[in-house]
PDB file of N, CA and C in Angstrom:
ATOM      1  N   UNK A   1     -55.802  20.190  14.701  1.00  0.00           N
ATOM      2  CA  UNK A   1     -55.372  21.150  13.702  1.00  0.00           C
ATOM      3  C   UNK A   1     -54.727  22.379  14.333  1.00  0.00           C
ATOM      4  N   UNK A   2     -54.826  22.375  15.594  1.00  0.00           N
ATOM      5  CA  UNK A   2     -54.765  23.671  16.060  1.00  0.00           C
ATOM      6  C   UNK A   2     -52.711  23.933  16.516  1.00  0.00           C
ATOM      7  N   UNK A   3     -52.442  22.277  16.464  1.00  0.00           N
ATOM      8  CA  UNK A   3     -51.138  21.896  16.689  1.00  0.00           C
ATOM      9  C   UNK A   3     -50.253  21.732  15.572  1.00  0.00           C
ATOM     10  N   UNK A   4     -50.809  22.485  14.262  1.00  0.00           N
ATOM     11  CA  UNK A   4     -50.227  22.275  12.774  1.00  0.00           C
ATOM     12  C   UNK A   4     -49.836  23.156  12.628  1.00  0.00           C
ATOM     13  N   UNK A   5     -49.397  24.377  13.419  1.00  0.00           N
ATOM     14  CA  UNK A   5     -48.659  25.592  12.862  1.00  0.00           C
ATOM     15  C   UNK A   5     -48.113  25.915  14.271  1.00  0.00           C
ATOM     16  N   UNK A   6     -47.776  25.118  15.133  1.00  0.00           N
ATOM     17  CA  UNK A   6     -46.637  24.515  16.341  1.00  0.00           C
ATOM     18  C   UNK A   6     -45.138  24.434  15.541  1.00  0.00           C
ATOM     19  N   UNK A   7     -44.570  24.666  15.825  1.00  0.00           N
ATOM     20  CA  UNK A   7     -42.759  24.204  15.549  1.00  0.00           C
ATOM     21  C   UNK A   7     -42.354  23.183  16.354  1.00  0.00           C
ATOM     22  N   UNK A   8     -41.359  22.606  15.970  1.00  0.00           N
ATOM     23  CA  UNK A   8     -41.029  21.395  16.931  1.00  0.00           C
ATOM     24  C   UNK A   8     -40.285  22.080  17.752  1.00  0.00           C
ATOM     25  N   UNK A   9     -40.180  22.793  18.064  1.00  0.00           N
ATOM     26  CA  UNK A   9     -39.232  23.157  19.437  1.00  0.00           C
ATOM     27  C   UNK A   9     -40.701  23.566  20.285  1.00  0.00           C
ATOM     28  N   UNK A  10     -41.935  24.289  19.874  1.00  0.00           N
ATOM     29  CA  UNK A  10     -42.943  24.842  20.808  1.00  0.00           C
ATOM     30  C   UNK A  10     -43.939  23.665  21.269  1.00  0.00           C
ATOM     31  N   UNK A  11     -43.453  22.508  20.254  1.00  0.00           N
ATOM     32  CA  UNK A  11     -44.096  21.019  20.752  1.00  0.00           C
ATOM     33  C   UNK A  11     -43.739  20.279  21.753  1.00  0.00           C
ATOM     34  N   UNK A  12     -42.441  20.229  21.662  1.00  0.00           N
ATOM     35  CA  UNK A  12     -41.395  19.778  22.685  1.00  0.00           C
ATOM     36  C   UNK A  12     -41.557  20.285  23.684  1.00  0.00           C
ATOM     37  N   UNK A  13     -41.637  21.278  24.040  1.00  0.00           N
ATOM     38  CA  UNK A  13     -41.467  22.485  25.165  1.00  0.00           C
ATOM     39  C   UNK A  13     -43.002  22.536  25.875  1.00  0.00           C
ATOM     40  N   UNK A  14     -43.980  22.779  24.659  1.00  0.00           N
ATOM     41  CA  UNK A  14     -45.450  22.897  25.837  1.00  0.00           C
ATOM     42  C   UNK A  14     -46.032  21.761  25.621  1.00  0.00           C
ATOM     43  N   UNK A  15     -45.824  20.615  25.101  1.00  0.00           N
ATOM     44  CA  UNK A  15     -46.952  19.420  24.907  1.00  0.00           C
ATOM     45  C   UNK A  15     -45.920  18.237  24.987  1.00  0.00           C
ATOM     46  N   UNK A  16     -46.917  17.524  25.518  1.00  0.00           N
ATOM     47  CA  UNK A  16     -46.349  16.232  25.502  1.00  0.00           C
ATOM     48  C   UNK A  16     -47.359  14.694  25.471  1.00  0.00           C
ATOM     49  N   UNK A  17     -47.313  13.834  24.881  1.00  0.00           N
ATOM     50  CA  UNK A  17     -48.266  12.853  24.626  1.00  0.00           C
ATOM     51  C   UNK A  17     -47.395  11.727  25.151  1.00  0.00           C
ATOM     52  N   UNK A  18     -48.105  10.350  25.754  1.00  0.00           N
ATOM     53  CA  UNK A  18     -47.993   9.374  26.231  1.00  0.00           C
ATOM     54  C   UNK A  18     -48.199   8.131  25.470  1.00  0.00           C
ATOM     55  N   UNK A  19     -47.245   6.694  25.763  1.00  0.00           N
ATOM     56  CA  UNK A  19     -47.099   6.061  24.573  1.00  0.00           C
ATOM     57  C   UNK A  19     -48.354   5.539  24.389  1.00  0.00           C
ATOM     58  N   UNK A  20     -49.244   5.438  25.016  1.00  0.00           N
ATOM     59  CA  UNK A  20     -50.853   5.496  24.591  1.00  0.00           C
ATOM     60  C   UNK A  20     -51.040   5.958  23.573  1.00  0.00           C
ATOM     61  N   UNK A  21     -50.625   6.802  22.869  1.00  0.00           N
ATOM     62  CA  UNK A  21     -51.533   7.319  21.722  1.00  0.00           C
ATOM     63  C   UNK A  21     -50.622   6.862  20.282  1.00  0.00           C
ATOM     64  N   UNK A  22     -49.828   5.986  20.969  1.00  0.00           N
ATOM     65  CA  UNK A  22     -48.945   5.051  19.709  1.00  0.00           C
ATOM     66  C   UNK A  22     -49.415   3.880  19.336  1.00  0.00           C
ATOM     67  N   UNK A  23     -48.999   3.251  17.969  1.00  0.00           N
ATOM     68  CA  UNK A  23     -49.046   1.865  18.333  1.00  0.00           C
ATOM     69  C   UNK A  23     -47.747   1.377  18.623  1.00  0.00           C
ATOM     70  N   UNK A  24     -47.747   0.294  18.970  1.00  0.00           N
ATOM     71  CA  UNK A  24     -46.669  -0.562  19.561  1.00  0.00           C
ATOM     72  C   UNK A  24     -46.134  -0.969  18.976  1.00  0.00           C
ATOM     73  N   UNK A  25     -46.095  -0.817  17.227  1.00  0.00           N
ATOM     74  CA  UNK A  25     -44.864  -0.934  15.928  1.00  0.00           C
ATOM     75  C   UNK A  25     -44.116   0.429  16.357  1.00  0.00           C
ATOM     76  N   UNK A  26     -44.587   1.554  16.984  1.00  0.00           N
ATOM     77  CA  UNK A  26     -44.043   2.767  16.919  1.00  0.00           C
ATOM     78  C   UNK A  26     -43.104   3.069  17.842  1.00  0.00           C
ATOM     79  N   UNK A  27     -43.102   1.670  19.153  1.00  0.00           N
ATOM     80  CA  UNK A  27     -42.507   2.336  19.856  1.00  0.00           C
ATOM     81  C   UNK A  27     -40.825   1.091  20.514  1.00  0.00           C
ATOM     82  N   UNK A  28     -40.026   1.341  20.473  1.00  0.00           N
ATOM     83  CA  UNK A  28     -38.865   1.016  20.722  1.00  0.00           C
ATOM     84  C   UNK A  28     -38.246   0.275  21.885  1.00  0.00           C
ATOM     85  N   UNK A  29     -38.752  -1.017  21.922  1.00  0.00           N
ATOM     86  CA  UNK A  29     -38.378  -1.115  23.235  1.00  0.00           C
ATOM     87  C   UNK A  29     -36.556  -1.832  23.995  1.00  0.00           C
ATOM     88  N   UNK A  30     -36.066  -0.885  23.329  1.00  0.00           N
ATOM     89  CA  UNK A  30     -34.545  -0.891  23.489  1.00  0.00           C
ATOM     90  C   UNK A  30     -33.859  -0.755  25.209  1.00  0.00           C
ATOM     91  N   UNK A  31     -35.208  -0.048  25.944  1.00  0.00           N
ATOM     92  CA  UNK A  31     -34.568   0.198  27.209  1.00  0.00           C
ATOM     93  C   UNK A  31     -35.999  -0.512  28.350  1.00  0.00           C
ATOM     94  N   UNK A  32     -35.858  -0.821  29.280  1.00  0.00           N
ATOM     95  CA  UNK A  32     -36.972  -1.508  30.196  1.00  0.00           C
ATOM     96  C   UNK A  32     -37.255   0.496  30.812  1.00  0.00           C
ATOM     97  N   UNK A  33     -36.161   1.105  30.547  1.00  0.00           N
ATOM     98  CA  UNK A  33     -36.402   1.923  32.035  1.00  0.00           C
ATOM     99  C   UNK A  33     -37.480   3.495  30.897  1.00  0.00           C
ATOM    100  N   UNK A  34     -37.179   3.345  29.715  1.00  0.00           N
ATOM    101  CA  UNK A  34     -37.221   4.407  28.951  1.00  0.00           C
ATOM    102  C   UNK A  34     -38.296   4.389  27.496  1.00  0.00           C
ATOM    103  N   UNK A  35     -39.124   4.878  27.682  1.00  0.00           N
ATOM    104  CA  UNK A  35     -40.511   4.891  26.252  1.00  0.00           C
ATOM    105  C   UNK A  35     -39.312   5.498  25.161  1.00  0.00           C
ATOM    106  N   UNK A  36     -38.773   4.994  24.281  1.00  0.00           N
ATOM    107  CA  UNK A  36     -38.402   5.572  23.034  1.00  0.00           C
ATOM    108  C   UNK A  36     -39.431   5.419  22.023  1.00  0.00           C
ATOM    109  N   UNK A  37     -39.459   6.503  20.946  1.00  0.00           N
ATOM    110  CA  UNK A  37     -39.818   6.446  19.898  1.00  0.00           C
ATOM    111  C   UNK A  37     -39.216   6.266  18.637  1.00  0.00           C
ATOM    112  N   UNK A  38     -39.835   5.654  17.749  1.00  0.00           N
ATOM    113  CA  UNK A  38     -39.012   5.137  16.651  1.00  0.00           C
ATOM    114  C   UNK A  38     -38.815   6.648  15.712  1.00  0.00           C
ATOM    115  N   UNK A  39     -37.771   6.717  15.085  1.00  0.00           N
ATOM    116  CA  UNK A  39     -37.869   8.162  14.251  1.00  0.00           C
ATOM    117  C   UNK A  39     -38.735   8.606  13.458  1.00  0.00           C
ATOM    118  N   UNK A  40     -39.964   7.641  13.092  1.00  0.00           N
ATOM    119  CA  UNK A  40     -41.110   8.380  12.118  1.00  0.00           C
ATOM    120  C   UNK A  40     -42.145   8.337  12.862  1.00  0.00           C
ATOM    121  N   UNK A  41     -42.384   7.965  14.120  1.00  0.00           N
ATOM    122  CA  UNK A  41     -43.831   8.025  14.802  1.00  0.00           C
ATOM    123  C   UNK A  41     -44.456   8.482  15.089  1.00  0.00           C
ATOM    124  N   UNK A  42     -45.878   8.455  14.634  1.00  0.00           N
ATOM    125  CA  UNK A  42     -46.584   9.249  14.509  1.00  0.00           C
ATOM    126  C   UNK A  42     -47.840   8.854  15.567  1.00  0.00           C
ATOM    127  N   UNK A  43     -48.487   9.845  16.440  1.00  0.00           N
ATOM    128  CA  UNK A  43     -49.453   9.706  17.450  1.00  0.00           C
ATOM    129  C   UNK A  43     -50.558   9.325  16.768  1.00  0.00           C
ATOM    130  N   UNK A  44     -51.304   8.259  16.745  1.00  0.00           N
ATOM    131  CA  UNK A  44     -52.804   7.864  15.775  1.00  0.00           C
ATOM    132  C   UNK A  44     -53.813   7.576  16.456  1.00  0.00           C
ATOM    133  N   UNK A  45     -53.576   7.184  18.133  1.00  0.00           N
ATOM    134  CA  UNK A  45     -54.439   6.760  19.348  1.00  0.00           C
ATOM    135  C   UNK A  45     -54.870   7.814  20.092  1.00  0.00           C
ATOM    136  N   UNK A  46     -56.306   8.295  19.596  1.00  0.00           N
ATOM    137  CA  UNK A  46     -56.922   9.156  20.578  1.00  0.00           C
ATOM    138  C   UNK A  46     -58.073   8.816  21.257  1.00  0.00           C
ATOM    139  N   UNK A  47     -58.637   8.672  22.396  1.00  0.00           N
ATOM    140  CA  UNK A  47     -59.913   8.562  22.793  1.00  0.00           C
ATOM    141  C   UNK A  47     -60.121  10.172  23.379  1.00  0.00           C
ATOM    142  N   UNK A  48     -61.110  10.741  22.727  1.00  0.00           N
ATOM    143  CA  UNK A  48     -61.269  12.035  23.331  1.00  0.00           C
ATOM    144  C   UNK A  48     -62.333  12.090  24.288  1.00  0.00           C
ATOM    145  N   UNK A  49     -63.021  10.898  24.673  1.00  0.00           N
ATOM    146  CA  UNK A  49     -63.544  10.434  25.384  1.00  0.00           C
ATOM    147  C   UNK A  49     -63.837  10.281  27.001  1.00  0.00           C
ATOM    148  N   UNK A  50     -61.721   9.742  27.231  1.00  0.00           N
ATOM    149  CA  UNK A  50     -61.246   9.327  27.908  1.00  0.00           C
ATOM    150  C   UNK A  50     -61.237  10.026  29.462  1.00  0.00           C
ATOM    151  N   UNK A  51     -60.960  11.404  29.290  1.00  0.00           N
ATOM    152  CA  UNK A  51     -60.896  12.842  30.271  1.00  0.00           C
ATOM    153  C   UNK A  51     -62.382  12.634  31.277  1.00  0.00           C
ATOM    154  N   UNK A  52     -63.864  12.073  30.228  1.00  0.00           N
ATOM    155  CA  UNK A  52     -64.547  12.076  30.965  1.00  0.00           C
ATOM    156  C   UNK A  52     -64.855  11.328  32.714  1.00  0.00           C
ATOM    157  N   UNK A  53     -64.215  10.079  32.053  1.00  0.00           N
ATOM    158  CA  UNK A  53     -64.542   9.051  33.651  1.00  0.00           C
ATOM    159  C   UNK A  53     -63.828   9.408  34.452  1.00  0.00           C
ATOM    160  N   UNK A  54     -63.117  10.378  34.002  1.00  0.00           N
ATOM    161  CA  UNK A  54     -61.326  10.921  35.066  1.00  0.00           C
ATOM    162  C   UNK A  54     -61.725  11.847  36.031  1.00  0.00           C
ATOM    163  N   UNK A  55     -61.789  11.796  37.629  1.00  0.00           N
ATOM    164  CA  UNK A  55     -62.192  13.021  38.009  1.00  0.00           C
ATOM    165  C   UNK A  55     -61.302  13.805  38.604  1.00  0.00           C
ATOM    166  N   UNK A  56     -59.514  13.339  38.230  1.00  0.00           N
ATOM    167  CA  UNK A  56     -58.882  14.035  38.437  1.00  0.00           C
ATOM    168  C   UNK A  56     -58.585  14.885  37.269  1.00  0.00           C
ATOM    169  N   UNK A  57     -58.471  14.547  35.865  1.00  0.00           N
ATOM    170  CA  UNK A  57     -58.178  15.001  34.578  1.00  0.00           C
ATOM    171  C   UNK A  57     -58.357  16.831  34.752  1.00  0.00           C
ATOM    172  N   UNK A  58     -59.982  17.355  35.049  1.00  0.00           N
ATOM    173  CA  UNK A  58     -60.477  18.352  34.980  1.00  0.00           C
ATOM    174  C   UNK A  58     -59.511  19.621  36.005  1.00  0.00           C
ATOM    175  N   UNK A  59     -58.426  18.744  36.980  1.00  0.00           N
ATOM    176  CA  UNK A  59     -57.975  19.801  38.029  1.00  0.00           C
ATOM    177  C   UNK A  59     -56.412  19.896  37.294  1.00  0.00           C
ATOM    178  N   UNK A  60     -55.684  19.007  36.383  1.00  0.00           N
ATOM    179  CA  UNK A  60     -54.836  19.434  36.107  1.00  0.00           C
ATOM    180  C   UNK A  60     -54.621  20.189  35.834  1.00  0.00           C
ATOM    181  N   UNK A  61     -53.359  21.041  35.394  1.00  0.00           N
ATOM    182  CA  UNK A  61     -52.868  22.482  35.018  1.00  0.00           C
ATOM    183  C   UNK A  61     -52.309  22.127  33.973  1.00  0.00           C
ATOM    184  N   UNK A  62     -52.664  22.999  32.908  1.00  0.00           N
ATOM    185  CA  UNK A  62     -52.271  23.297  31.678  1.00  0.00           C
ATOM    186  C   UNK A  62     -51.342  24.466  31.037  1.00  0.00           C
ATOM    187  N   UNK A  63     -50.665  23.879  30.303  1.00  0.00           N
ATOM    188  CA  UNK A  63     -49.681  24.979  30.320  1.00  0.00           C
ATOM    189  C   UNK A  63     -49.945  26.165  29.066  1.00  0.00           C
ATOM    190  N   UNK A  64     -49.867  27.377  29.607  1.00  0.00           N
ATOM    191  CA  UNK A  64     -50.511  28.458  28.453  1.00  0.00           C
ATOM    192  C   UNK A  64     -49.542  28.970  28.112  1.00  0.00           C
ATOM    193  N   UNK A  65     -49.582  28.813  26.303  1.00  0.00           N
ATOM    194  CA  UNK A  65     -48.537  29.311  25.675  1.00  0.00           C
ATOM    195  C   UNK A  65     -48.507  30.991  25.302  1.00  0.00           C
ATOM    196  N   UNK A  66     -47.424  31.719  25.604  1.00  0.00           N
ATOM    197  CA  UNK A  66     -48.031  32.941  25.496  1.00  0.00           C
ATOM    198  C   UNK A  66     -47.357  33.610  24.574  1.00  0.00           C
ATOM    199  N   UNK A  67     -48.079  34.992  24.138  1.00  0.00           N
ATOM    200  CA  UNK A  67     -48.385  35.500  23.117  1.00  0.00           C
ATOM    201  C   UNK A  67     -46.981  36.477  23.124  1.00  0.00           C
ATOM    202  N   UNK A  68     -46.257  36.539  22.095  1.00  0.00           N
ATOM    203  CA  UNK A  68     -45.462  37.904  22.075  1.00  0.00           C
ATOM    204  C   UNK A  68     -45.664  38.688  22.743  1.00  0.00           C
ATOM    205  N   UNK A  69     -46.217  39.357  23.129  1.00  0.00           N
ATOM    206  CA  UNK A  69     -46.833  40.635  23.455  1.00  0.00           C
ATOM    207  C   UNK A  69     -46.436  39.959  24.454  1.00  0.00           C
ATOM    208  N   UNK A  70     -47.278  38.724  25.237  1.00  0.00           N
ATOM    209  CA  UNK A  70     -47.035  38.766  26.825  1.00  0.00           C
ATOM    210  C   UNK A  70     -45.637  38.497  27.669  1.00  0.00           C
ATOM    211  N   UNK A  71     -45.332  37.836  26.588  1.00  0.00           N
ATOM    212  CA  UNK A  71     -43.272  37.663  26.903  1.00  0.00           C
ATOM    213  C   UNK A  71     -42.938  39.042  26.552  1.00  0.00           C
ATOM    214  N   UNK A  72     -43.213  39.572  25.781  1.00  0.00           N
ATOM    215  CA  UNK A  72     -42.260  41.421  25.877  1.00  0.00           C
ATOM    216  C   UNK A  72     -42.732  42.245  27.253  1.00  0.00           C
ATOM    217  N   UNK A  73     -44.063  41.452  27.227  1.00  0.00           N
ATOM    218  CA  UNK A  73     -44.425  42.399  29.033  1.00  0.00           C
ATOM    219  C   UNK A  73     -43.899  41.783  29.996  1.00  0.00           C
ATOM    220  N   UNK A  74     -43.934  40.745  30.159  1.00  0.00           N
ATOM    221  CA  UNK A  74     -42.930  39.889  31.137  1.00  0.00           C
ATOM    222  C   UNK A  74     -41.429  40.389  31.419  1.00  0.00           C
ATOM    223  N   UNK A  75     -40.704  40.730  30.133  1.00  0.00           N
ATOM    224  CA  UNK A  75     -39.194  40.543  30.350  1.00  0.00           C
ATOM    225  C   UNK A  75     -39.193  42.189  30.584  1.00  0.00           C
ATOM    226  N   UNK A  76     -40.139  43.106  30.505  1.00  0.00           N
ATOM    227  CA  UNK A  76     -39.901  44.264  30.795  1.00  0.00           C
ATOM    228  C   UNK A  76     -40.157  44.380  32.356  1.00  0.00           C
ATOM    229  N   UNK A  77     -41.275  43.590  32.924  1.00  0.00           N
ATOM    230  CA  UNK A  77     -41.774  43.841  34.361  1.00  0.00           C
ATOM    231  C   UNK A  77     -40.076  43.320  34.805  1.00  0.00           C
ATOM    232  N   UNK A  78     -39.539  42.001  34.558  1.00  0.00           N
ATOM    233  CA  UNK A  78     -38.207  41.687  35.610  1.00  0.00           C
ATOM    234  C   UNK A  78     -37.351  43.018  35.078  1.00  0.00           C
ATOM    235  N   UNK A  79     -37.151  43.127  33.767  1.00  0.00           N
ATOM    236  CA  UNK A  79     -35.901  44.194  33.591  1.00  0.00           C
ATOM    237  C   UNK A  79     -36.225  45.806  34.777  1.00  0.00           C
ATOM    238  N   UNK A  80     -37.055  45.961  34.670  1.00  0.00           N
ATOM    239  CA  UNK A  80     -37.811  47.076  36.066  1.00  0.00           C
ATOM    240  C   UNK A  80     -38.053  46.388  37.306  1.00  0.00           C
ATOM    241  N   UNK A  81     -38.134  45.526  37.832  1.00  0.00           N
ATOM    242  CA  UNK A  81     -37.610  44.737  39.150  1.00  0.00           C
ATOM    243  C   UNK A  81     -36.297  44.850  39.091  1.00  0.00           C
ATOM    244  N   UNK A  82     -35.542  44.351  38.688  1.00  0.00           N
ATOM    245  CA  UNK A  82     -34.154  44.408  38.667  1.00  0.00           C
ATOM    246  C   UNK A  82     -33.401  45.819  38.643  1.00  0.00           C
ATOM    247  N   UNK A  83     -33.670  46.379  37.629  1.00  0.00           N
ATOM    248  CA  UNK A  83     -33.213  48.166  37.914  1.00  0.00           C
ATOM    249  C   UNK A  83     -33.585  48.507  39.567  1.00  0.00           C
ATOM    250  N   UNK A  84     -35.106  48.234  39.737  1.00  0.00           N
ATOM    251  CA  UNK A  84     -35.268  48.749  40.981  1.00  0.00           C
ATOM    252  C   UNK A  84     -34.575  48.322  42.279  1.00  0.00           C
ATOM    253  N   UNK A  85     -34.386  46.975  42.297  1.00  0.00           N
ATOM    254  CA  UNK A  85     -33.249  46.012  43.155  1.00  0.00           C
ATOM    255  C   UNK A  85     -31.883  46.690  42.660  1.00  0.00           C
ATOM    256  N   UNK A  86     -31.238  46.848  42.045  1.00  0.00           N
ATOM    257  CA  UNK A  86     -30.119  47.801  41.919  1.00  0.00           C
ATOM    258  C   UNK A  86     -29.829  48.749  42.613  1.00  0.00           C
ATOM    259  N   UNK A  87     -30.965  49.302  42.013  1.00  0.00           N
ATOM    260  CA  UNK A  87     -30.493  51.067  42.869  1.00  0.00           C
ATOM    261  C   UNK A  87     -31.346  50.917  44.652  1.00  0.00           C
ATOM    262  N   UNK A  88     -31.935  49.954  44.889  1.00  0.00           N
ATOM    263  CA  UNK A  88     -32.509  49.936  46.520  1.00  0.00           C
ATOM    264  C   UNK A  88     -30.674  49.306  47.224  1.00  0.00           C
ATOM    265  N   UNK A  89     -30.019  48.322  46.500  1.00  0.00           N
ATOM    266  CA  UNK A  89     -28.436  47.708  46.304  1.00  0.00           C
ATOM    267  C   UNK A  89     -28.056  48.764  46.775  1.00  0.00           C
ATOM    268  N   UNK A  90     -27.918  49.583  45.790  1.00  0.00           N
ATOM    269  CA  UNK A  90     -26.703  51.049  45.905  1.00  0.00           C
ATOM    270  C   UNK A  90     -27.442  51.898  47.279  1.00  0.00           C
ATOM    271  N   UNK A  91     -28.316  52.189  47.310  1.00  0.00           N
ATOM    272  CA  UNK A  91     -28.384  53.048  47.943  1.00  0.00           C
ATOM    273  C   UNK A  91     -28.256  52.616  50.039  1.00  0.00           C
ATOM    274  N   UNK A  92     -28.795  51.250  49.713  1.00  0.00           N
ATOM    275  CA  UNK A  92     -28.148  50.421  50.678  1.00  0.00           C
ATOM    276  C   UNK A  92     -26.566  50.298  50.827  1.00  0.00           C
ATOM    277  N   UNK A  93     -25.890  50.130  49.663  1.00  0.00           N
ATOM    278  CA  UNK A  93     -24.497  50.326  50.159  1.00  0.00           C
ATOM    279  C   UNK A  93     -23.902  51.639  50.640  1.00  0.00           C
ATOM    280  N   UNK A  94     -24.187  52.818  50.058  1.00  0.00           N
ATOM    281  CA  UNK A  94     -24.494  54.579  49.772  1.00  0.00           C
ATOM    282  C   UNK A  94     -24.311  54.176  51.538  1.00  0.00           C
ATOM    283  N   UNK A  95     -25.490  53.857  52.182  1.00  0.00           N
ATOM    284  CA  UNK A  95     -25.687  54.588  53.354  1.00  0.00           C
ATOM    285  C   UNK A  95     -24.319  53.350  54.727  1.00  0.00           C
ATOM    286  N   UNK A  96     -24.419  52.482  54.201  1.00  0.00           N
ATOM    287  CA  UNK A  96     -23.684  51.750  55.209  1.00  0.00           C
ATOM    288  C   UNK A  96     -22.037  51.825  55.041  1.00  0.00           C
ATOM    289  N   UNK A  97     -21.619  52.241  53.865  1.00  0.00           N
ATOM    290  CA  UNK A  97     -20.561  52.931  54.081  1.00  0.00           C
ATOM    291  C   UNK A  97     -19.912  54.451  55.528  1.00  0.00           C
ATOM    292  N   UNK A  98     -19.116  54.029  56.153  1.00  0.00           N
ATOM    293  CA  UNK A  98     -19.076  55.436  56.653  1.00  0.00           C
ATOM    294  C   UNK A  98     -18.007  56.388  56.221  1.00  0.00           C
ATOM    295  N   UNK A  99     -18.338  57.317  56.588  1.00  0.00           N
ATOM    296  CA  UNK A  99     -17.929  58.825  56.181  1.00  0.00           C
ATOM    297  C   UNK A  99     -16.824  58.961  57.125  1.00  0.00           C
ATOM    298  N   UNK A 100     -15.148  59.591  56.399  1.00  0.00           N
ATOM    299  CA  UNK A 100     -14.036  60.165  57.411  1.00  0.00           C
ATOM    300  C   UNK A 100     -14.101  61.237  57.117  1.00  0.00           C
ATOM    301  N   UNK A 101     -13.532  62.077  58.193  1.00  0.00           N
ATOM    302  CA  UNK A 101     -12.895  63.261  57.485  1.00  0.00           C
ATOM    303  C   UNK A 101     -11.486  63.213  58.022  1.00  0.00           C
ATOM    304  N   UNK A 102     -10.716  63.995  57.269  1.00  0.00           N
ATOM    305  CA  UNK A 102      -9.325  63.979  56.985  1.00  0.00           C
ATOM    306  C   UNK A 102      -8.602  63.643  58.316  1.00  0.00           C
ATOM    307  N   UNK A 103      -8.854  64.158  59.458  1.00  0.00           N
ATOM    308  CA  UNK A 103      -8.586  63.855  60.830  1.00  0.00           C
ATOM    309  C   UNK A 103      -8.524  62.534  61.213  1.00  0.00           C
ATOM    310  N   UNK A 104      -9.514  61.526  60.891  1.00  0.00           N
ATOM    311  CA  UNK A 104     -10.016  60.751  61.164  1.00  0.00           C
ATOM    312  C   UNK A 104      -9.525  59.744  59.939  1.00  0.00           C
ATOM    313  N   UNK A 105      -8.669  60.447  59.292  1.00  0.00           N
ATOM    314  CA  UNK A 105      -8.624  59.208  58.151  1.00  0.00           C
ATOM    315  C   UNK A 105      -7.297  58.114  58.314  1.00  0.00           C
ATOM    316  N   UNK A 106      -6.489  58.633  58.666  1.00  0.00           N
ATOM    317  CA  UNK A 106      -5.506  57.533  59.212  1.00  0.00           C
ATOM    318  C   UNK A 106      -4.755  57.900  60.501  1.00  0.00           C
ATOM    319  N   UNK A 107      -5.932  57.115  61.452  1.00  0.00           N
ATOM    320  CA  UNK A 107      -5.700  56.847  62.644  1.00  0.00           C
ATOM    321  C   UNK A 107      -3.899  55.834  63.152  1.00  0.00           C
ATOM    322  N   UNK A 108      -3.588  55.523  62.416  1.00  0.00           N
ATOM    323  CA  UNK A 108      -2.694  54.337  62.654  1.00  0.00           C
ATOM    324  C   UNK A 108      -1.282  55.158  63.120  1.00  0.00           C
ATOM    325  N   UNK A 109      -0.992  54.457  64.352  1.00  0.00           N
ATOM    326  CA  UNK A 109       0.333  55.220  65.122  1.00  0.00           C
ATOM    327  C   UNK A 109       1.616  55.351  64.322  1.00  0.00           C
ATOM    328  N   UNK A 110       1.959  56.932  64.776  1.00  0.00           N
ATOM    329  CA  UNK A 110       3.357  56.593  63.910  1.00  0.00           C
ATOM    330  C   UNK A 110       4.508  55.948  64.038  1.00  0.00           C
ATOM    331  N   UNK A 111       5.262  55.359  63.253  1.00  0.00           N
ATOM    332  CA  UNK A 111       6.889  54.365  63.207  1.00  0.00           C
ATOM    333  C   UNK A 111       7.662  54.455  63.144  1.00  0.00           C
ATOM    334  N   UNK A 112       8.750  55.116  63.677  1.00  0.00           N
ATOM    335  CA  UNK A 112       9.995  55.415  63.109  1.00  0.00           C
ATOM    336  C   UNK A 112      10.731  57.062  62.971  1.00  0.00           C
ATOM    337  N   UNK A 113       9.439  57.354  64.058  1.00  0.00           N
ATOM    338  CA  UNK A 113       9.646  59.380  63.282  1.00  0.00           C
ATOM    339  C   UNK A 113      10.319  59.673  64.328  1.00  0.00           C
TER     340      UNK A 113
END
């Protein structure tokens, strides 16, 4: 239930299920290399069970969907990395530039005088 007020784009994007949890009217076998699904299929195969005998299951990584709030703090921390990489940029260019003075500004012999 907790996946009933998901959008299909936030389904697509953080979840994903395996043709295990289909039946095999559901699933398409048009390609040897590729699981298609038929356009109304619906996931009906769960063992919630299953995770237990697994003793790798418990170390996977899960992906955490995050909250408004934490994407507006996110895109503010890079937008302030980035300002700060800017101006460390400039001030790096600032100093490796060098300085003439008028004497010194066109050295190049004269032609023709």
């Amino acid at each position: 239930t907790d996946l009933e007020t998901k959008t299909p784009d936030q389904l697509n994007k953080h979840y994903r299920l395996c043709a295990q949890h289909f039946e095999s009217s559901m699933i398409c076998r048009s390609s040897p290399y590729r699981t298609v699904l038929r356009d109304n299929a619906v996931p009906t195969i769960f063992d919630l069970t299953s995770h237990l005998g697994n003793p790798y299951s418990r170390h996977r990584k899960r992906i955490k969907e995050l909250t408004e709030e934490e994407i507006q703090i996110l895109k503010q921390q890079k937008l302030d990395q980035s300002a700060e990489q800017e101006l460390i940029n400039e001030e790096q260019n600032q100093s490796s530039v060098p300085v003439q003075n008028e004497e010194e500004a066109d050295t190049r012999p004269e032609i023709g005088r």
